[in-house]
Protein backbone atom coordinates (compact mmCIF):
# COMPACT_ATOMS: atom_id res chain seq x y z
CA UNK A 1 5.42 -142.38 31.44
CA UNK A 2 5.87 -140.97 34.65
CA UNK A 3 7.37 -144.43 36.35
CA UNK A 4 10.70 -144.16 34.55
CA UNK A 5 11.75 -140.44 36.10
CA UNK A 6 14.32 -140.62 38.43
CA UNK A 7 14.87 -138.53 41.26
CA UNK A 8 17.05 -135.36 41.51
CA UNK A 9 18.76 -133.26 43.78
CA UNK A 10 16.70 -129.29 43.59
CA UNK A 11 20.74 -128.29 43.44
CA UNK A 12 21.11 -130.33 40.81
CA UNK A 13 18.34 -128.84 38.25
CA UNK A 14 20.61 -125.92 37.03
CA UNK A 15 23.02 -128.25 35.21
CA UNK A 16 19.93 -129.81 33.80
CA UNK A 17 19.10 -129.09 29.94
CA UNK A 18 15.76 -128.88 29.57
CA UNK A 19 13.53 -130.29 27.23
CA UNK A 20 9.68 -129.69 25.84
CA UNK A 21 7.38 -131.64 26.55
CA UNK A 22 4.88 -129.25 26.34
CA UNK A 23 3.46 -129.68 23.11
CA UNK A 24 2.94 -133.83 23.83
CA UNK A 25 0.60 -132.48 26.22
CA UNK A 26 -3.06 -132.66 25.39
CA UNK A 27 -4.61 -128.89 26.21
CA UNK A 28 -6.39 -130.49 29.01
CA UNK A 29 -3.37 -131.75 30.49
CA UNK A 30 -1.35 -128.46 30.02
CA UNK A 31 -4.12 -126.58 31.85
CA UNK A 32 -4.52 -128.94 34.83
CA UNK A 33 -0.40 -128.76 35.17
CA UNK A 34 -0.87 -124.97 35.18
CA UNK A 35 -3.42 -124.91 38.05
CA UNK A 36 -1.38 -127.54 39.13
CA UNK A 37 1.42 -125.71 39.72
CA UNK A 38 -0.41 -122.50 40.73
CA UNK A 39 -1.72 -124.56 43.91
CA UNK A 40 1.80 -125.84 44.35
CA UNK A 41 3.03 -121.98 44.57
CA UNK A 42 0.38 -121.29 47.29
CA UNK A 43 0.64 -124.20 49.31
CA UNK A 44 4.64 -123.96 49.24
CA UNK A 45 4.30 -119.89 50.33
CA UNK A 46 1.53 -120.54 52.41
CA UNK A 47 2.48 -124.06 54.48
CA UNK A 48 6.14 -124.77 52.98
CA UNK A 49 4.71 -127.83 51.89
CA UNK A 50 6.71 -129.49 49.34
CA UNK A 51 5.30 -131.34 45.77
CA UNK A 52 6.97 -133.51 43.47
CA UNK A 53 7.39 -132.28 39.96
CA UNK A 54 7.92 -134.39 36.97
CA UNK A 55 10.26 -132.89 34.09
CA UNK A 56 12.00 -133.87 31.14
CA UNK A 57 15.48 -133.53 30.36
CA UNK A 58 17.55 -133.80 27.16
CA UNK A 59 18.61 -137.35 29.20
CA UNK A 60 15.29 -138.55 30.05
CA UNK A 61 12.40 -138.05 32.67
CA UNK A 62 13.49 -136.22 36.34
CA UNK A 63 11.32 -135.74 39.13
CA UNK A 64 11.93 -133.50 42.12
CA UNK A 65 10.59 -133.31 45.51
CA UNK A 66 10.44 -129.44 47.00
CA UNK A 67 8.80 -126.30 47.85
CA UNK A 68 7.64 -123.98 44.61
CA UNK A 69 8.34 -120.28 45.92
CA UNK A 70 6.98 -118.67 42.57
CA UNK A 71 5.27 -119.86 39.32
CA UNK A 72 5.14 -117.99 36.24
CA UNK A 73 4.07 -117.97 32.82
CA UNK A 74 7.40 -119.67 31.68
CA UNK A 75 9.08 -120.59 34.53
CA UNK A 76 8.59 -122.58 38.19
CA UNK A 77 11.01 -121.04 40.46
CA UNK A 78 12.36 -122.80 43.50
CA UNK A 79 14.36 -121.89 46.77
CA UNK A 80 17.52 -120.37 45.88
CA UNK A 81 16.52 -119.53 42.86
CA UNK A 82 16.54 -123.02 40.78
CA UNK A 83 14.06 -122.50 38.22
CA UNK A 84 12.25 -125.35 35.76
CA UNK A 85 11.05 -123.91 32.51
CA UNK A 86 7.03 -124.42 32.64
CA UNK A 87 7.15 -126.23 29.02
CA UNK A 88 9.49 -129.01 30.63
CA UNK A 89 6.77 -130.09 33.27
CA UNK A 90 5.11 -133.13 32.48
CA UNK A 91 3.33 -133.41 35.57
CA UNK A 92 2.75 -132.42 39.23
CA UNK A 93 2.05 -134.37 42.08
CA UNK A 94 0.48 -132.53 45.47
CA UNK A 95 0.42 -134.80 47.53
């Protein structure tokens, strides 16, 4: 699922239109993307270390590598303020 994303630019995402993927998420899933992301927020404000999230777009599957400032309920937010609505995210990588 995740293979086929392809890689944009964080300046890019704003142009993006967003799709759910949310509810093709099993529960499980949604609440390991949540803590997920949570840890990506605190090791982005706390180290500037930078994840790789996995998103889907009205053209397909998009994955970005950068540094989450904030994570909310609905949205990650990103430097400059880019933001990726939470029921996009298909998955996180931390690593």
């Amino acid at each position: 699922m995740i293979m086929s994303a392809l890689s944009i630019d964080k300046e890019l995402i704003p142009a993006c239109s967003f799709a759910s993927e949310r509810n093709n998420l099993t529960i499980d899933q949604r609440k390991n993307n949540d803590k997920k992301l949570y840890r990506a927020m605190l090791l982005g404000n706390g180290y500037h270390n930078k994840v790789k999230i996995f998103f889907a777009t009205t053209e397909g599957q998009r994955q970005v590598e950068t540094t989450v400032w904030a994570y909310t309920e609905r949205y990650v937010i990103l430097k400059g303020g880019v933001f990726i609505p939470v029921e996009s995210v298909i998955d996180v990588n931390l690593d």
